[in-house]
N, C-alpha and C. Protein backbone atom coordinates (compact mmCIF):
# COMPACT_ATOMS: atom_id res chain seq x y z
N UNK A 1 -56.95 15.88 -56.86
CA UNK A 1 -57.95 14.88 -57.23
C UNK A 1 -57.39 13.94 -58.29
N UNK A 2 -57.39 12.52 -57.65
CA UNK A 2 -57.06 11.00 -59.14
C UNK A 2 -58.13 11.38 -59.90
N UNK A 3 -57.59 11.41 -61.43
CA UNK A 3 -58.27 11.02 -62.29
C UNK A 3 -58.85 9.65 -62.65
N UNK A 4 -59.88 8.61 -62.72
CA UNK A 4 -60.53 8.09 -62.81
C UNK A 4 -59.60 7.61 -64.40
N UNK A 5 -58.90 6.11 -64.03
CA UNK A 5 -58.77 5.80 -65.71
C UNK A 5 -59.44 4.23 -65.88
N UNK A 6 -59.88 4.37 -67.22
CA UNK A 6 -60.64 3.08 -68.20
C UNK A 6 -60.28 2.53 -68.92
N UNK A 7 -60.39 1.30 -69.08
CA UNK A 7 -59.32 0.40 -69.67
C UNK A 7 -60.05 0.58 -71.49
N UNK A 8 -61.63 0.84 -71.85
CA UNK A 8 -62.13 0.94 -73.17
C UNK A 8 -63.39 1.44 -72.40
N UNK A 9 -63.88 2.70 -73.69
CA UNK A 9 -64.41 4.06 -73.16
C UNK A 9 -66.15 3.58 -73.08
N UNK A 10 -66.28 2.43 -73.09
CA UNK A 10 -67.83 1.77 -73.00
C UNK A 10 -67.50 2.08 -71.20
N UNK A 11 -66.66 1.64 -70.38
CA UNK A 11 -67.25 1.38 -69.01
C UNK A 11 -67.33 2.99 -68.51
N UNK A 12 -67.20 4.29 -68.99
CA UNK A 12 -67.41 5.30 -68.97
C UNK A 12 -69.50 5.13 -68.95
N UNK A 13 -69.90 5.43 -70.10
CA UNK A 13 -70.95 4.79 -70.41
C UNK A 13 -71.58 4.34 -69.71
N UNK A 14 -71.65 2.93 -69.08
CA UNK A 14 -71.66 2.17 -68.46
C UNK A 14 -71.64 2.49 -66.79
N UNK A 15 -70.66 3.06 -66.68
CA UNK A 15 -70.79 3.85 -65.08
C UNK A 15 -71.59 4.90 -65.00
N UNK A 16 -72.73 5.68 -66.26
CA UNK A 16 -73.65 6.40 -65.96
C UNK A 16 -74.76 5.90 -66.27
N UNK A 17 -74.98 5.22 -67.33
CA UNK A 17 -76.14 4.63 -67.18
C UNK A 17 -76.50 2.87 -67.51
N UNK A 18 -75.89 2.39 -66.56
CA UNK A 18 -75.52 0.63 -66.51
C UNK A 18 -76.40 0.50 -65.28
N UNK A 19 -76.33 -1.20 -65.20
CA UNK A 19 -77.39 -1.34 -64.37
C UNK A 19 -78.62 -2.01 -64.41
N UNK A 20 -79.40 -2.60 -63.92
CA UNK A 20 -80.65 -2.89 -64.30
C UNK A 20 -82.37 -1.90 -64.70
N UNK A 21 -82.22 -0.83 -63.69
CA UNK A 21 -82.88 0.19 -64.08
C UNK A 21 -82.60 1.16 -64.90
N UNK A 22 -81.89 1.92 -64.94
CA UNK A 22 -81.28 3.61 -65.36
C UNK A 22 -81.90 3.42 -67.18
N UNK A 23 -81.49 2.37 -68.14
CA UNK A 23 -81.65 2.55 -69.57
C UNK A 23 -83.05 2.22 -69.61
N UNK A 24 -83.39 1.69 -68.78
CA UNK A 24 -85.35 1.75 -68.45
C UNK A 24 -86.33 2.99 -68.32
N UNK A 25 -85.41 3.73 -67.29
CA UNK A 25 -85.83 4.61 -66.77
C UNK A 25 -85.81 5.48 -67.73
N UNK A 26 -84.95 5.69 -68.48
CA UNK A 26 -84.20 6.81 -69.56
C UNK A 26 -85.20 6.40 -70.99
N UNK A 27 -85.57 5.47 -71.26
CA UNK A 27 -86.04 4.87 -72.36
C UNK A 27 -87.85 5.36 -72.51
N UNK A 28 -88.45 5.30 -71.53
CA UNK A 28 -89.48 6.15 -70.77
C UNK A 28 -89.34 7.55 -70.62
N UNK A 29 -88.46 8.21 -70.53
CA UNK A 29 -88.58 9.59 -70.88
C UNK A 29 -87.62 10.07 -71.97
N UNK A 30 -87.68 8.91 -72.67
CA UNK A 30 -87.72 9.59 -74.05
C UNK A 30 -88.67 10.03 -75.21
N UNK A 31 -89.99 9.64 -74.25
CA UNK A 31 -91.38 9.79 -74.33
C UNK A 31 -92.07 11.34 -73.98
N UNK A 32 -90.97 11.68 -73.14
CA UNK A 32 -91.48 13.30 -72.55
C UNK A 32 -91.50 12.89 -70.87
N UNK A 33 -92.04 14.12 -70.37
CA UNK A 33 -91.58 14.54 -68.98
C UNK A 33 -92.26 13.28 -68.65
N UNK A 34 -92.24 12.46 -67.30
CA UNK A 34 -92.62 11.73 -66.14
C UNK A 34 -92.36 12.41 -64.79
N UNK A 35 -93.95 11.76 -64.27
CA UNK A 35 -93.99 12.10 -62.91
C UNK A 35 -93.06 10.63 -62.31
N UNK A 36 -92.68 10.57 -61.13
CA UNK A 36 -92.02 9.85 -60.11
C UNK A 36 -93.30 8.49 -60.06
N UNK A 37 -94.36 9.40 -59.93
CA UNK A 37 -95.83 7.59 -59.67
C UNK A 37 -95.38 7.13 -61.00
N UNK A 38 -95.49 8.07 -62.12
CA UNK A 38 -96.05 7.73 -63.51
C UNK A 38 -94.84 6.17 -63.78
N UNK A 39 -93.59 6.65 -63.50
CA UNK A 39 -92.12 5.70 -63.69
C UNK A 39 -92.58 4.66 -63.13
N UNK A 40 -93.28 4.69 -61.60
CA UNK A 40 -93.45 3.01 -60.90
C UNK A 40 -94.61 2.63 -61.21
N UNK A 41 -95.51 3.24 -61.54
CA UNK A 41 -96.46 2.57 -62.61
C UNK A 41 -96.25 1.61 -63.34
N UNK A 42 -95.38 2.01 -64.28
CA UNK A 42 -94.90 1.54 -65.98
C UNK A 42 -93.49 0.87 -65.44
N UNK A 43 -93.11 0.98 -64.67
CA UNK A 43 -92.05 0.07 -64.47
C UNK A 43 -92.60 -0.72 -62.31
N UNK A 44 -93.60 -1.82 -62.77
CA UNK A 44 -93.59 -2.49 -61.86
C UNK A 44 -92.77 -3.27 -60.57
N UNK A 45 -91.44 -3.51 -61.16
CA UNK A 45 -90.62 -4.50 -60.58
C UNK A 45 -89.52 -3.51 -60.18
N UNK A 46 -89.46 -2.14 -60.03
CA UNK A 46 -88.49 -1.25 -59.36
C UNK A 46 -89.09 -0.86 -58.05
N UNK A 47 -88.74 -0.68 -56.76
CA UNK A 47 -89.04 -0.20 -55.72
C UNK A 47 -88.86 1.51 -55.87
N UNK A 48 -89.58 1.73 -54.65
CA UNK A 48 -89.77 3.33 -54.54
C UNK A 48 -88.17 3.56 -54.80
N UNK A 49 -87.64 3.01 -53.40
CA UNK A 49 -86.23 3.58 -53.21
C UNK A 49 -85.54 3.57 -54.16
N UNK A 50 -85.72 2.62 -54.93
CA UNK A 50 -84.43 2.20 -55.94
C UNK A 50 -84.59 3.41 -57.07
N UNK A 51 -85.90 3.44 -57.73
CA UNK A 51 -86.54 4.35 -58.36
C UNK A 51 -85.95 6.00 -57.78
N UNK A 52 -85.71 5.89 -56.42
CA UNK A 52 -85.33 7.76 -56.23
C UNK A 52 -83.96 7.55 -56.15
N UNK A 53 -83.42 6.62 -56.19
CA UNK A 53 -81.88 6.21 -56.39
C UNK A 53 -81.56 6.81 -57.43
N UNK A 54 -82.07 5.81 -58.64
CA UNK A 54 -81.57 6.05 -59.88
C UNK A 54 -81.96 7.61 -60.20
N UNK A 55 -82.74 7.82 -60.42
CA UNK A 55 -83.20 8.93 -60.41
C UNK A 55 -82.37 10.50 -59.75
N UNK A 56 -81.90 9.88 -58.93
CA UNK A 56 -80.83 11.30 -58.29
C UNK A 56 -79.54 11.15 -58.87
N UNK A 57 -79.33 9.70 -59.18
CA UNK A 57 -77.77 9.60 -59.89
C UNK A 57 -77.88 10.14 -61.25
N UNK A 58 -79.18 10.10 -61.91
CA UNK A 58 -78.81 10.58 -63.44
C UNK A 58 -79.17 11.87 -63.40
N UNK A 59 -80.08 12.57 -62.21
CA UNK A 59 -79.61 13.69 -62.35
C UNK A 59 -78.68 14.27 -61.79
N UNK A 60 -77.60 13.83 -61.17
CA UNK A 60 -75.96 14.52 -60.69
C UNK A 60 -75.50 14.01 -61.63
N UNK A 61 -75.64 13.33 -62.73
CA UNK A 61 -74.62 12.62 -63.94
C UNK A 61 -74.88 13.74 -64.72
N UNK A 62 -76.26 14.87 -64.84
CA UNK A 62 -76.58 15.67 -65.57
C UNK A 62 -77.44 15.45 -67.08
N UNK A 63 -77.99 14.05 -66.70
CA UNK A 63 -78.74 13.10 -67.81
C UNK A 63 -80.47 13.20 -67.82
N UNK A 64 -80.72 13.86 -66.81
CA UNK A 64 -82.05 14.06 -66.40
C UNK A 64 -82.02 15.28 -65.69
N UNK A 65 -83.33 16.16 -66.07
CA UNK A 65 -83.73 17.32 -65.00
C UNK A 65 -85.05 17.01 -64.58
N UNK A 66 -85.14 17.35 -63.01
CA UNK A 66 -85.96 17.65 -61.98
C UNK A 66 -86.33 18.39 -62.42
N UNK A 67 -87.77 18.70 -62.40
CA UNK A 67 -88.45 20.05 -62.20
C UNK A 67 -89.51 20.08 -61.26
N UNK A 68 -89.23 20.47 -60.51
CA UNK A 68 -90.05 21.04 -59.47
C UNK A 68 -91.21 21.76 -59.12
N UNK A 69 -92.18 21.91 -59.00
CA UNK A 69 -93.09 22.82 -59.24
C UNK A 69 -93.93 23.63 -57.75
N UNK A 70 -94.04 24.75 -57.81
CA UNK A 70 -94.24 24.92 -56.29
C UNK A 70 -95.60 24.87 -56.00
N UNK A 71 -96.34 24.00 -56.17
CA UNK A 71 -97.90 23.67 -55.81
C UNK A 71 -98.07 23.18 -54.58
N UNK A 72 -99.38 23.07 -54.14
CA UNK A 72 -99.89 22.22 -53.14
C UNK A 72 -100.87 21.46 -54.45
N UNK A 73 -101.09 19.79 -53.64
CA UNK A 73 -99.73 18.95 -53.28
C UNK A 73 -98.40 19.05 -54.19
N UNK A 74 -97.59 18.76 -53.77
CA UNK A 74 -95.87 19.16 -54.43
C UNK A 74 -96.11 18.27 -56.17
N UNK A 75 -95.28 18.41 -56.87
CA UNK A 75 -95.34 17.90 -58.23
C UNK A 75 -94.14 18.44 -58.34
N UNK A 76 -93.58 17.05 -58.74
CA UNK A 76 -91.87 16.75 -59.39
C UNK A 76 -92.36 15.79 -60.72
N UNK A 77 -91.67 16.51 -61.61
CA UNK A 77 -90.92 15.90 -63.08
C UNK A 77 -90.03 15.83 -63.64
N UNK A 78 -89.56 14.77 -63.95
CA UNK A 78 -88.10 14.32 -64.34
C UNK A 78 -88.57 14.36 -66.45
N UNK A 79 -87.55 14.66 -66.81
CA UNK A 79 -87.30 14.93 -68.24
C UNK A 79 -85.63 14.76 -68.47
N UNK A 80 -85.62 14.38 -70.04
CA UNK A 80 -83.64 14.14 -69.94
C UNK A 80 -83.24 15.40 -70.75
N UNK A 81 -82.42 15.85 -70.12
CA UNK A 81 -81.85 16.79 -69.91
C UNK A 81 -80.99 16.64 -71.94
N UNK A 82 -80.82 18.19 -72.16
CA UNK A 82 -80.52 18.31 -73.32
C UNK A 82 -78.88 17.32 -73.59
N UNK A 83 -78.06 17.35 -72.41
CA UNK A 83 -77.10 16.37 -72.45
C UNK A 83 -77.81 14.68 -72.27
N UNK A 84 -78.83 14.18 -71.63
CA UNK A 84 -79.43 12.93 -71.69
C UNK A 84 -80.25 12.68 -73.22
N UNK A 85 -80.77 13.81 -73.63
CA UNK A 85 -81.04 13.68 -75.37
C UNK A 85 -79.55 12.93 -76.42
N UNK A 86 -78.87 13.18 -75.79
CA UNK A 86 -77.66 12.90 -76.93
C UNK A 86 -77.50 11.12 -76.63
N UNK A 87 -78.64 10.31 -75.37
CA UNK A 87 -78.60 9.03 -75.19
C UNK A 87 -79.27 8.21 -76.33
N UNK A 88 -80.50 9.19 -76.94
CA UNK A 88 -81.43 8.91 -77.84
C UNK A 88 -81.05 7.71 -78.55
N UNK A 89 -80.15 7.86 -79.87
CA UNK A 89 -80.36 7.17 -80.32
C UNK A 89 -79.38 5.67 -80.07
N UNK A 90 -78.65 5.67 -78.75
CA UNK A 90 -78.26 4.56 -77.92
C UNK A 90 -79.14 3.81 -77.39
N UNK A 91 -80.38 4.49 -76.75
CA UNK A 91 -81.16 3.86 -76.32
C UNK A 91 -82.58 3.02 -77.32
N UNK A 92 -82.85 4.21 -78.37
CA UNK A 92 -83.14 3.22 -79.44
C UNK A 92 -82.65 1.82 -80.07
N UNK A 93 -81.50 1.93 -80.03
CA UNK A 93 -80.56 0.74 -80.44
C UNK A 93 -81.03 -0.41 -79.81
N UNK A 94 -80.55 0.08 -78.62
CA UNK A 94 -80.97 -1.07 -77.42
C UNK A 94 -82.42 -1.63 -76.97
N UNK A 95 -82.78 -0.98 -77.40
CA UNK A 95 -84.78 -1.42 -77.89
C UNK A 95 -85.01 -1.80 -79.09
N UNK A 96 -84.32 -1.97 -79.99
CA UNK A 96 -84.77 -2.05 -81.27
C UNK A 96 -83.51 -3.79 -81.41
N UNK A 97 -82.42 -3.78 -80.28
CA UNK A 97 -82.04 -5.06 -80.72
C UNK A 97 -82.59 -6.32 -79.70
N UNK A 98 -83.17 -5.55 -78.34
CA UNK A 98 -83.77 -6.29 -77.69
C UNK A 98 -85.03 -6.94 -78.40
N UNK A 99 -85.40 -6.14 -79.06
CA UNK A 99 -87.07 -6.63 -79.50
C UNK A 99 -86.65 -7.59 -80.55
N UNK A 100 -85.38 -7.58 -81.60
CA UNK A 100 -85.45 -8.73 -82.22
C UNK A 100 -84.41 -9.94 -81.57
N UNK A 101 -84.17 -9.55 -80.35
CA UNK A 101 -83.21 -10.74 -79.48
C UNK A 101 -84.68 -11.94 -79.17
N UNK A 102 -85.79 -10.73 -78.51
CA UNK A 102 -87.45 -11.33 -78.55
C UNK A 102 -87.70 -11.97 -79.40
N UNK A 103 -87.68 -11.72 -80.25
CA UNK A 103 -88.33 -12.35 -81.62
C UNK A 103 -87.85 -13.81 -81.89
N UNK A 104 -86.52 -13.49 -82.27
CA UNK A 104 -85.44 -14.80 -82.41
C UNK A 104 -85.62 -16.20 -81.09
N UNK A 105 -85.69 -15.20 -79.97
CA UNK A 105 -85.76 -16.64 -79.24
C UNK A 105 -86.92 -17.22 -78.76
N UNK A 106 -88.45 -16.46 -79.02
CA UNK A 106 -89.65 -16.52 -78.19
C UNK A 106 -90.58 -16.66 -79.59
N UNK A 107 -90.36 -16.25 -80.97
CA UNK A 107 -90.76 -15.91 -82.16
C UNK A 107 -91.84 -14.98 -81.96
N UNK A 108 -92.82 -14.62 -81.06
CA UNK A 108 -93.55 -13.43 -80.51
C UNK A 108 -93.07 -12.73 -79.92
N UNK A 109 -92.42 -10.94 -80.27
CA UNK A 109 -92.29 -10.78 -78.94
C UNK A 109 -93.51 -10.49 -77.49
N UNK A 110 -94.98 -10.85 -77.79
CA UNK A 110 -95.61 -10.39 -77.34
C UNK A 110 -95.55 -11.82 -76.36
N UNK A 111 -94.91 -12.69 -76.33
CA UNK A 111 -94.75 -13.87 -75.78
C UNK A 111 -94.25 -13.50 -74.22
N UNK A 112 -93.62 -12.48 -74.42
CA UNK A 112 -92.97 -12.16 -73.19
C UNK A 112 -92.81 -10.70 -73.02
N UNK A 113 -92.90 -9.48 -74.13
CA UNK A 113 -93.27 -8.15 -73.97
C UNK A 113 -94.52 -8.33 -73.07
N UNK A 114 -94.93 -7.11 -71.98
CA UNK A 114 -95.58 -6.33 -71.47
C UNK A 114 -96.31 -5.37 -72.32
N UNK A 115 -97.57 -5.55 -72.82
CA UNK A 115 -97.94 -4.44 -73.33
C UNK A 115 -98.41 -2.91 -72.74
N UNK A 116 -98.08 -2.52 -73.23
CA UNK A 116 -97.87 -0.53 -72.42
C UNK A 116 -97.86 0.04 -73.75
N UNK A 117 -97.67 1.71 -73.28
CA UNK A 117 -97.60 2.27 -74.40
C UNK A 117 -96.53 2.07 -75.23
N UNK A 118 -94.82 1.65 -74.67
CA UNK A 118 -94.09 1.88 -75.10
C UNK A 118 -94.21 0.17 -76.48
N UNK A 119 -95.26 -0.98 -76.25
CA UNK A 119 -95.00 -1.68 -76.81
C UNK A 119 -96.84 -2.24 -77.03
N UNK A 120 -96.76 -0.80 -78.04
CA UNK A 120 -98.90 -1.53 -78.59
C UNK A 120 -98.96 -2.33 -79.37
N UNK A 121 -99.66 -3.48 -79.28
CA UNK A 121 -100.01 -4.84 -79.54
C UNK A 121 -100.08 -4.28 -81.29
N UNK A 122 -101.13 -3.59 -81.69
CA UNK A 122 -100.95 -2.81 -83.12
C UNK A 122 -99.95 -2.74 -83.66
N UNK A 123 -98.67 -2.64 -83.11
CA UNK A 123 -97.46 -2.25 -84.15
C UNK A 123 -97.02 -2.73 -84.35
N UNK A 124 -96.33 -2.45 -85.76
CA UNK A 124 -95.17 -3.08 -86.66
C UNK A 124 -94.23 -4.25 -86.04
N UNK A 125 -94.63 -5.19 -86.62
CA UNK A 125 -93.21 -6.45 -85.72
C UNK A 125 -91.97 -6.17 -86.68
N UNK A 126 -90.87 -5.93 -85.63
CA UNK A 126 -89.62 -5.69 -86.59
C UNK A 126 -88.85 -7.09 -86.95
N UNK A 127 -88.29 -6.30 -88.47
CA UNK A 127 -88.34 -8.23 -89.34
C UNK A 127 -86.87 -8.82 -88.40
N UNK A 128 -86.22 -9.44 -88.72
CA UNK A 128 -85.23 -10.12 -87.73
C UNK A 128 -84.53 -10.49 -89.61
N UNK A 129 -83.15 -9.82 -89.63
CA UNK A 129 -82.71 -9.61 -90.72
C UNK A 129 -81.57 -10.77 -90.35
């Protein structure tokens, strides 16, 4: 088996959770477990498929666990996996510089944020230093 080489250790990174969905997806269950509806709920503009896409790649990346449950009707929950915890505070980053990228160019971010849980109209506007 070739070993896989990278020219700088971001496109490592990047080849697990890059993309337009995956740091979405991941950013949402850093909230706690999600059901599969609960994700296309809160994320409108992803399709089913794409949604069970991503979703199977981060869990063979080992970034998310399935859990399964043996009921009638079936119930699957995705949660990040004690190796997808160590994304935490990457993915904070990346929410916390998006929201003042918002700020800077829209001066609200509510101008163009979606309000949900992950962004209540109530909270703290972060200052833009």
């Amino acid at each position: 088996m070739t070993k896989k080489k990278y020219n700088i250790s971001v496109e490592a990174t990047l080849e697990v959770i890059g993309g337009k969905w995956k740091c979405v997806i991941l950013c949402h269950l850093t909230h706690g477990k999600r059901r599969t509806s609960d994700l296309k709920r809160i994320m409108p503009g992803i399709t089913q498929k794409m949604l069970t896409q991503q979703l199977r790649e981060l869990e063979q990346d080992g970034i998310v666990n399935r859990i399964s449950y043996n009921q009638v009707p079936p119930k699957v929950e995705y949660e990040l996996s004690e190796y997808g915890e160590s994304l935490k505070s990457i993915l904070d980053s990346l929410c916390a510089w998006g929201e003042r990228h918002i700020i800077k160019e829209y001066g609200d971010k509510f101008a163009v944020l979606e309000e949900n849980e992950l962004n209540p109209r109530d909270a703290e506007l972060v200052s833009i230093d």
